[in-house]
C-alpha atoms as a PDB file:
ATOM      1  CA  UNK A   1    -110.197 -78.141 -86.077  1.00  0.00           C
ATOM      2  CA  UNK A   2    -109.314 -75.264 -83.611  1.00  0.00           C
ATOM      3  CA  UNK A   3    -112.560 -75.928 -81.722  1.00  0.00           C
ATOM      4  CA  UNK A   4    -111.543 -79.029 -81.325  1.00  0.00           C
ATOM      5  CA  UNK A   5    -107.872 -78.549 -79.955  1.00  0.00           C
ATOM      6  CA  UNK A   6    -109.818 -75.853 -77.568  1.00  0.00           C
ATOM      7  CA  UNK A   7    -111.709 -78.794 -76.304  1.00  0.00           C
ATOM      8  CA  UNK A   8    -108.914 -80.661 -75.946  1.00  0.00           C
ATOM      9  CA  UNK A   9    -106.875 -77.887 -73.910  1.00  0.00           C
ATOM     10  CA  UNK A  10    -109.870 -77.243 -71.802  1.00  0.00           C
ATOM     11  CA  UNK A  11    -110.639 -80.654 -71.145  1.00  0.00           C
ATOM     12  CA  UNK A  12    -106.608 -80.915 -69.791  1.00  0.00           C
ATOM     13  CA  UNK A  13    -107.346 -78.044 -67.874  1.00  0.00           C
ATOM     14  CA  UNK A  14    -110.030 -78.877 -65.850  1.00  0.00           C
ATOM     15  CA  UNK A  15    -109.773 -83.021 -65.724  1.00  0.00           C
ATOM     16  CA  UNK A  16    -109.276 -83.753 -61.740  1.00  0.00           C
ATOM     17  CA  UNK A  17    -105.468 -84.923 -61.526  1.00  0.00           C
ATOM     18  CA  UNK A  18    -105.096 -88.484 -59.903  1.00  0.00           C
ATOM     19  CA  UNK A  19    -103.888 -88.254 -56.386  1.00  0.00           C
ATOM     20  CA  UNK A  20    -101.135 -90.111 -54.685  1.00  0.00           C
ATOM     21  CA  UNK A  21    -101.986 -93.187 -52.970  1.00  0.00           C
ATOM     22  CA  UNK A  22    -100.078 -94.780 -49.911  1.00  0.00           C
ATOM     23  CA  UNK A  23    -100.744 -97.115 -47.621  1.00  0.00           C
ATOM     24  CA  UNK A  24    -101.421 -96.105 -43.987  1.00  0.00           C
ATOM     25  CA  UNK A  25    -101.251 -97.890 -40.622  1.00  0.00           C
ATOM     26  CA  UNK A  26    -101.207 -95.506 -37.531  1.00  0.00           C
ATOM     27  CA  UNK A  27     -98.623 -97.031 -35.689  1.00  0.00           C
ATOM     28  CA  UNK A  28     -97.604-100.951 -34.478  1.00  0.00           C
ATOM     29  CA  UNK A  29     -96.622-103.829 -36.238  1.00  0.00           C
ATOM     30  CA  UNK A  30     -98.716-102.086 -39.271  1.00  0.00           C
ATOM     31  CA  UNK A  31     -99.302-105.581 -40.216  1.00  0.00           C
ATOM     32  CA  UNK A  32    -102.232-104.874 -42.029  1.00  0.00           C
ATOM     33  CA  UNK A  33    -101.690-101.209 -43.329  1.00  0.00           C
ATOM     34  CA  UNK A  34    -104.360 -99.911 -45.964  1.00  0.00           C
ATOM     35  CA  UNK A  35    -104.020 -97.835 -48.890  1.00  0.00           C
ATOM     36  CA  UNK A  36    -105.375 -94.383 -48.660  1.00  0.00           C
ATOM     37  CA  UNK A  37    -105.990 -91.532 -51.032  1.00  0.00           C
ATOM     38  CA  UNK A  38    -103.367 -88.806 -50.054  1.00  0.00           C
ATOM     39  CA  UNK A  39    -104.321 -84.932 -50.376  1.00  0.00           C
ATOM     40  CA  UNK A  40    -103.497 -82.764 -53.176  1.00  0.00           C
ATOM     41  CA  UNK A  41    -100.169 -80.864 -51.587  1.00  0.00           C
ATOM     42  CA  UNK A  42     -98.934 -84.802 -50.235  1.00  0.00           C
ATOM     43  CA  UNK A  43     -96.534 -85.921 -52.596  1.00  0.00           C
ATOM     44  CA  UNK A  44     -94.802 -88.419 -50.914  1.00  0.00           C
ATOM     45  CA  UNK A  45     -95.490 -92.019 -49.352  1.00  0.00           C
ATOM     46  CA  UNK A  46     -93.674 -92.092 -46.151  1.00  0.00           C
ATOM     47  CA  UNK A  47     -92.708 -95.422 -44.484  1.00  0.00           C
ATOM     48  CA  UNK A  48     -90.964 -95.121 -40.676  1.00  0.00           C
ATOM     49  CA  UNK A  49     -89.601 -97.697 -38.190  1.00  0.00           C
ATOM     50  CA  UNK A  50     -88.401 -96.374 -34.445  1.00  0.00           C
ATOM     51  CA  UNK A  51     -87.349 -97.416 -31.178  1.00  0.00           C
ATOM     52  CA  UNK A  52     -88.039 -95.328 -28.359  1.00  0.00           C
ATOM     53  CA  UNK A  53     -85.932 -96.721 -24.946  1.00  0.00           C
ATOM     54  CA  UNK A  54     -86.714 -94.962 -21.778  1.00  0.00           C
ATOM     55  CA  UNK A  55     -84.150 -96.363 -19.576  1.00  0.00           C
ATOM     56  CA  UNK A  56     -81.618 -99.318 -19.434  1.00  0.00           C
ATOM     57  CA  UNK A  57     -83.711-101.608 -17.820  1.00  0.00           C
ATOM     58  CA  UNK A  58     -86.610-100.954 -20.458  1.00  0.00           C
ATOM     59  CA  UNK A  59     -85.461-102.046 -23.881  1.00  0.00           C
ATOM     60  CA  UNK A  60     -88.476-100.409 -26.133  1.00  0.00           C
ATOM     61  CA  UNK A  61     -89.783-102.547 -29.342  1.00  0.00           C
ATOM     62  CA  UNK A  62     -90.225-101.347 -32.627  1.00  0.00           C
ATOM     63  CA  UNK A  63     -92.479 -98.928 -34.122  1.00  0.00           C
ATOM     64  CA  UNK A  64     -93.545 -99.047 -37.547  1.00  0.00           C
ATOM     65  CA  UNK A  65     -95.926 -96.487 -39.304  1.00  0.00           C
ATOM     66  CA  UNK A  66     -97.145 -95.444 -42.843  1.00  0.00           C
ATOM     67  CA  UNK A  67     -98.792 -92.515 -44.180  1.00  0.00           C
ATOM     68  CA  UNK A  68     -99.068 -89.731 -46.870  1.00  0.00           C
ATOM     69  CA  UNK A  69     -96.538 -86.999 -46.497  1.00  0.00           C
ATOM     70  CA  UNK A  70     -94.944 -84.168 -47.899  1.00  0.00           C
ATOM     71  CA  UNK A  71     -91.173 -84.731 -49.769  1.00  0.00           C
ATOM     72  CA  UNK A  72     -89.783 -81.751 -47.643  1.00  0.00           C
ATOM     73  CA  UNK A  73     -90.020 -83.456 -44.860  1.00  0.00           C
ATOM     74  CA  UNK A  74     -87.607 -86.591 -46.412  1.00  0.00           C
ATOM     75  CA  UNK A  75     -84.185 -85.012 -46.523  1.00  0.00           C
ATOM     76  CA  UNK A  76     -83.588 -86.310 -43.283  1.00  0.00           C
ATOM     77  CA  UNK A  77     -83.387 -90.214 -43.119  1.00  0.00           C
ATOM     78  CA  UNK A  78     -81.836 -91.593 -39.958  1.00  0.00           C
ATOM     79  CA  UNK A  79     -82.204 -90.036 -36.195  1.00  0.00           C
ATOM     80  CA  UNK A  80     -81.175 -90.839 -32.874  1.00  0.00           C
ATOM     81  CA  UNK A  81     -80.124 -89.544 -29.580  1.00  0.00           C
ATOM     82  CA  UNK A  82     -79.014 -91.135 -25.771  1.00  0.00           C
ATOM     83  CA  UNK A  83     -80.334 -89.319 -22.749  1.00  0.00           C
ATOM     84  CA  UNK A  84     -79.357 -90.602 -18.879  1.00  0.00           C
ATOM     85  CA  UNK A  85     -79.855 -93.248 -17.563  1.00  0.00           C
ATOM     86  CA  UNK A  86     -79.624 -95.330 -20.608  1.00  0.00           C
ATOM     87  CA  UNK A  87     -82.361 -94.269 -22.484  1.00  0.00           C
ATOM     88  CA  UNK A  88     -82.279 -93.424 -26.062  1.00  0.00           C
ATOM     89  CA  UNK A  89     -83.862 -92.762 -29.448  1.00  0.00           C
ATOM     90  CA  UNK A  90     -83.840 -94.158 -32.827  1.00  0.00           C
ATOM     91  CA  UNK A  91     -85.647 -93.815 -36.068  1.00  0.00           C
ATOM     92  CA  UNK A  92     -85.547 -94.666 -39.518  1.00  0.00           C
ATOM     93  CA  UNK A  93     -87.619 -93.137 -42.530  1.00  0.00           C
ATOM     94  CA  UNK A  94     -87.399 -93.569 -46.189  1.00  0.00           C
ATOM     95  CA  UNK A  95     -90.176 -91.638 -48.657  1.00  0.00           C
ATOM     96  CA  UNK A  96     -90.956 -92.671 -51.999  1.00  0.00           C
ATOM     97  CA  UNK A  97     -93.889 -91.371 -54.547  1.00  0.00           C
ATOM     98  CA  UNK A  98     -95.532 -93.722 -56.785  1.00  0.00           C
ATOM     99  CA  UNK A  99     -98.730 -95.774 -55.561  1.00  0.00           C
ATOM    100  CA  UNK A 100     -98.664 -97.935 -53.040  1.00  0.00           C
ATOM    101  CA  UNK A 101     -94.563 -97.852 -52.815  1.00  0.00           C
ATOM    102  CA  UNK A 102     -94.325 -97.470 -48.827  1.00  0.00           C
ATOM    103  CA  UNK A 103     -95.460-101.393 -48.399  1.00  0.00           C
ATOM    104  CA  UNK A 104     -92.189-103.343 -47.336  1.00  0.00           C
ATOM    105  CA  UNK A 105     -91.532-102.758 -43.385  1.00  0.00           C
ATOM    106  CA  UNK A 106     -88.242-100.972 -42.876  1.00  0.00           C
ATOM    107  CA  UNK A 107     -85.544-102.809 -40.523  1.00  0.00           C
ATOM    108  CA  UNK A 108     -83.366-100.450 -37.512  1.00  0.00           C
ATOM    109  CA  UNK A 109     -79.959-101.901 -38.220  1.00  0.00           C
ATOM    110  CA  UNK A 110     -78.970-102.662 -34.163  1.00  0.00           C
ATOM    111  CA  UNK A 111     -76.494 -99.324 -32.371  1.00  0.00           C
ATOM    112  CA  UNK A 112     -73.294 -99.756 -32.897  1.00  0.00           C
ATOM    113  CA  UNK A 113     -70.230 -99.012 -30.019  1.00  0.00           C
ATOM    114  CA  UNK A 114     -69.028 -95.151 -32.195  1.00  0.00           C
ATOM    115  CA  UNK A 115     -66.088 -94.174 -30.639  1.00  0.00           C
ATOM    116  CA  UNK A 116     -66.253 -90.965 -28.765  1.00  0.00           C
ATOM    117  CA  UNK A 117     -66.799 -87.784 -30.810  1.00  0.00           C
ATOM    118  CA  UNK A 118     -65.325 -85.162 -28.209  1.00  0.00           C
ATOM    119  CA  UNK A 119     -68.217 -83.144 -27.429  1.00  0.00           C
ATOM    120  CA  UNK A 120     -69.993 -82.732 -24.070  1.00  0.00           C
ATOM    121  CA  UNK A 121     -73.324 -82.072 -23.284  1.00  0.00           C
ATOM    122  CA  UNK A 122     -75.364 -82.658 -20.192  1.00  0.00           C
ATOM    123  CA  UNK A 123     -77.275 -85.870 -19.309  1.00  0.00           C
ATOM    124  CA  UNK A 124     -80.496 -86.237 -17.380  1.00  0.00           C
ATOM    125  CA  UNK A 125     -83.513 -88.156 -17.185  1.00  0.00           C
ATOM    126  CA  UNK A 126     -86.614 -87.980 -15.296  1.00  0.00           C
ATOM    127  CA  UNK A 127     -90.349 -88.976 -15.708  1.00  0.00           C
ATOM    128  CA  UNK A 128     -93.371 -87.738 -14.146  1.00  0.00           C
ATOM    129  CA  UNK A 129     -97.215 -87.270 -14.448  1.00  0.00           C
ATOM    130  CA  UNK A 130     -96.390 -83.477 -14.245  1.00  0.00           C
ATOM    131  CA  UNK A 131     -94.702 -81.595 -17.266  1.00  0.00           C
ATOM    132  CA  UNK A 132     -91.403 -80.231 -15.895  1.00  0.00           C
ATOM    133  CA  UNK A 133     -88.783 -78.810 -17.919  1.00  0.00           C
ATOM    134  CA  UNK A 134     -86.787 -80.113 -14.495  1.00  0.00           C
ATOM    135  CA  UNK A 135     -84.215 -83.194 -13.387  1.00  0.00           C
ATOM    136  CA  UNK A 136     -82.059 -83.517 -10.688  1.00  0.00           C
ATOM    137  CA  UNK A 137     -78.180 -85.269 -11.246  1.00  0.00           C
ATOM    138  CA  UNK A 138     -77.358 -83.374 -14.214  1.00  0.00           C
ATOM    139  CA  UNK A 139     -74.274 -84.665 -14.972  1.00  0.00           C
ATOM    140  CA  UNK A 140     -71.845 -84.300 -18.233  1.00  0.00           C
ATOM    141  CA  UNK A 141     -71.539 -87.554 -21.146  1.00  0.00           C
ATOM    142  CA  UNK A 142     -69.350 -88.217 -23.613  1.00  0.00           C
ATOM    143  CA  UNK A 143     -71.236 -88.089 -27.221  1.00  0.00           C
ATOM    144  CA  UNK A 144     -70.721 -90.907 -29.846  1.00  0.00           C
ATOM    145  CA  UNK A 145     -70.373 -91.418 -33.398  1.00  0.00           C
ATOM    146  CA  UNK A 146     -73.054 -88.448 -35.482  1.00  0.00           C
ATOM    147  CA  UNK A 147     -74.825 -87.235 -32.564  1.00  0.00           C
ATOM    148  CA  UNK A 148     -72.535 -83.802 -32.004  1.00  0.00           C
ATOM    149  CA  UNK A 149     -75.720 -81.963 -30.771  1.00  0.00           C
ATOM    150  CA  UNK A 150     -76.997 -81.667 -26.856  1.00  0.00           C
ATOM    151  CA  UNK A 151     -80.591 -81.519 -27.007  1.00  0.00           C
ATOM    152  CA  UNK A 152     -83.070 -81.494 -24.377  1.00  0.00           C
ATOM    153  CA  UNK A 153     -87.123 -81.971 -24.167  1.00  0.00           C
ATOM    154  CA  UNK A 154     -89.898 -83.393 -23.136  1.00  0.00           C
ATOM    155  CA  UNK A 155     -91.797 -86.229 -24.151  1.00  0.00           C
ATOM    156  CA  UNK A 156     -95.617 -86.920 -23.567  1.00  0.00           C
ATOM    157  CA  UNK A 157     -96.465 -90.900 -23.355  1.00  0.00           C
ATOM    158  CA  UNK A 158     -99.554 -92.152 -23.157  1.00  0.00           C
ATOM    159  CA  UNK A 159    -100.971 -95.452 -22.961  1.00  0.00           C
ATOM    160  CA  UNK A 160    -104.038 -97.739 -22.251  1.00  0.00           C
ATOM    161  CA  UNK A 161    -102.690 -98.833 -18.719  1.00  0.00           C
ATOM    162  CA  UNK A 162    -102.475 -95.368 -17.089  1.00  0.00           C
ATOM    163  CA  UNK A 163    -105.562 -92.856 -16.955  1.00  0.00           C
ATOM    164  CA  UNK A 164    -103.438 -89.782 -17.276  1.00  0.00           C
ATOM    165  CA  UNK A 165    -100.484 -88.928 -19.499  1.00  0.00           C
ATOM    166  CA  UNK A 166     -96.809 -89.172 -18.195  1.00  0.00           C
ATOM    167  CA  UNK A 167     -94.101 -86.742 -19.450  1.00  0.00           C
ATOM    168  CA  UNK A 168     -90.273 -87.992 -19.979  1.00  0.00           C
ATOM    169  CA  UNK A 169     -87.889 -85.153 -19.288  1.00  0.00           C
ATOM    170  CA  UNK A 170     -83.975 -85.689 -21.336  1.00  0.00           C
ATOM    171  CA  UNK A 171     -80.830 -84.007 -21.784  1.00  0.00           C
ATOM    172  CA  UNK A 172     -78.055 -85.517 -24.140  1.00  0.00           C
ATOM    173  CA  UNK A 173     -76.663 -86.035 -27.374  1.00  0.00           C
ATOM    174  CA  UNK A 174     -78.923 -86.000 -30.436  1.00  0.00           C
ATOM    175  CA  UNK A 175     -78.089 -86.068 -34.289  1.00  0.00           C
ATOM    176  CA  UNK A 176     -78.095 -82.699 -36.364  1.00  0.00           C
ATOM    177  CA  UNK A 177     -81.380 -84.336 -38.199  1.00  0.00           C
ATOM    178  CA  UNK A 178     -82.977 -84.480 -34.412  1.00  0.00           C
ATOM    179  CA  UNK A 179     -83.425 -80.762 -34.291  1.00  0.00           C
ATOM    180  CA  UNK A 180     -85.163 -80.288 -38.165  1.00  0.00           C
ATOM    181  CA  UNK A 181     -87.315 -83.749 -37.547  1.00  0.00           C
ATOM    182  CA  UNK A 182     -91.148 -82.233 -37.856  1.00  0.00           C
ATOM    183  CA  UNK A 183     -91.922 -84.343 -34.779  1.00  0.00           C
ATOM    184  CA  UNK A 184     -95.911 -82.298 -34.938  1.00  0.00           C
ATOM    185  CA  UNK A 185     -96.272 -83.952 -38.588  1.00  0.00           C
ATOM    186  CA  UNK A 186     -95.735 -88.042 -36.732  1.00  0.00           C
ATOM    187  CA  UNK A 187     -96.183 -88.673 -33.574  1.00  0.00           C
ATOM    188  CA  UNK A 188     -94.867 -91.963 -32.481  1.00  0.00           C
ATOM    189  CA  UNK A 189     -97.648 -94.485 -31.356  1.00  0.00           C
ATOM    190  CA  UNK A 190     -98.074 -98.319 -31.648  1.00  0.00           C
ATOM    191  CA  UNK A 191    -101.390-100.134 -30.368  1.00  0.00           C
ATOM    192  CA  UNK A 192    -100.947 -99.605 -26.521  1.00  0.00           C
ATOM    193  CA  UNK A 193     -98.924 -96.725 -26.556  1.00  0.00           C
ATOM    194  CA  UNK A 194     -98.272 -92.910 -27.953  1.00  0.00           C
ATOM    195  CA  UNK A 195     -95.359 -91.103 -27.779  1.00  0.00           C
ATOM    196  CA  UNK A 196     -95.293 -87.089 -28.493  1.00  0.00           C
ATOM    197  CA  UNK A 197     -92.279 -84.969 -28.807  1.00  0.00           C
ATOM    198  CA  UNK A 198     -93.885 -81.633 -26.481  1.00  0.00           C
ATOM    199  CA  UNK A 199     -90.428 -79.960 -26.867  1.00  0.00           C
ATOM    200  CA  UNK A 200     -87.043 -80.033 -28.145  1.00  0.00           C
ATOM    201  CA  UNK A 201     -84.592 -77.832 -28.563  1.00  0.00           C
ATOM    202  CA  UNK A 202     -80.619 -78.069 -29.558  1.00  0.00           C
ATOM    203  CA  UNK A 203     -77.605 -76.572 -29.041  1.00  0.00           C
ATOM    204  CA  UNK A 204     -73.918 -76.634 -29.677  1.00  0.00           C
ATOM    205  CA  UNK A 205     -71.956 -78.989 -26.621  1.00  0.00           C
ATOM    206  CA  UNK A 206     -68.530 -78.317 -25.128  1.00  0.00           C
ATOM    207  CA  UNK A 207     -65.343 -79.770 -27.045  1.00  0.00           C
ATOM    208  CA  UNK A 208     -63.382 -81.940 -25.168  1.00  0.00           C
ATOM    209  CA  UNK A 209     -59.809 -80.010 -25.051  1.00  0.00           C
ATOM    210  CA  UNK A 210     -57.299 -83.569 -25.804  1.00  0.00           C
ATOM    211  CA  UNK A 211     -53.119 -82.783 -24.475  1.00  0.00           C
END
């Protein structure tokens, strides 16, 4: 009888635990995503949906992805920031962790007016084929609503109708959850084109004194 328990506890031991599977699209419409065995220290199916808006006059389209993750990088749900000249940034991602649970394509509820949040930070925009950590017409913008950071970086697009990369410079208002997203972990990219955050870095704006 103990030999056989001793099998038993051996046999729990060493029997290969079954890993997480997700389903996976790269980037796009992900209107045929795939399930995909995820790696031993992934414990979480991740499921994204963002809109990246360079300027006014170009109003982005939606990204969705899907893809094995890790839970610590789910505390954070909802970003976004606005830069100058109209451009701005918003994402959405929920995590989950039984098979095959990241299927349904998330929805980025349309921005909202937010009243004014009385913080300052500078606003600039500029993009180039050379990475600059530079912009002319820095001025100063009122933030909104949850974004009471400034942040400022650089963005690397690429895309199948330009041979070399171009970089998108910003200043503005960002979200707390901008500055702990692991932008390295997922990079934004749809069929045509690939967004990469180079740099970002936050920091505490100027409060608007009121009489």
């Amino acid at each position: 009888m103990k030999a056989v328990l001793s099998a038993c506890l051996l046999f729990g031991l060493f029997s290969p635990v079954a890993l997480l599977q997700c389903y996976f699209c790269p980037g796009g419409l992900c209107d045929t995503p795939e399930i995909v065995n995820c790696t031993d220290d992934q414990d979480a199916c991740v499921s994204a949906v963002s809109n990246v808006k360079i300027a006014e006059s170009f109003p982005g389209s939606l990204i969705h992805f899907k893809r094995c993750g890790k839970s610590e990088h789910c505390l954070d749900k909802r970003f976004s920031m606005h830069t100058g000249e109209g451009g701005s940034f918003r994402s959405r991602r929920e995590c989950c962790s039984s098979d095959g649970c990241n299927g349904p394509l998330l929805t980025l509820s349309e921005p909202v007016e937010d009243l004014p949040n009385g913080i300052l930070c500078p606003s600039c925009f500029s993009f180039d084929f050379t990475d600059s950590d530079e912009c002319s017409g820095v001025e100063n913008m009122v933030c909104t609503g949850e974004e009471t950071r400034c942040v400022e970086g650089t963005m690397e697009l690429k895309t199948k109708h330009l041979d070399d990369a171009m970089y998108i410079y910003f200043q503005g208002c960002g979200t707390p959850s901008m500055c702990t997203i692991k932008f390295s972990v997922a990079p934004i990219s749809s069929n045509e084109t690939k967004y990469t955050m180079k740099r970002l870095r936050c920091k505490n704006g100027t409060e608007v004194v009121t009489v």
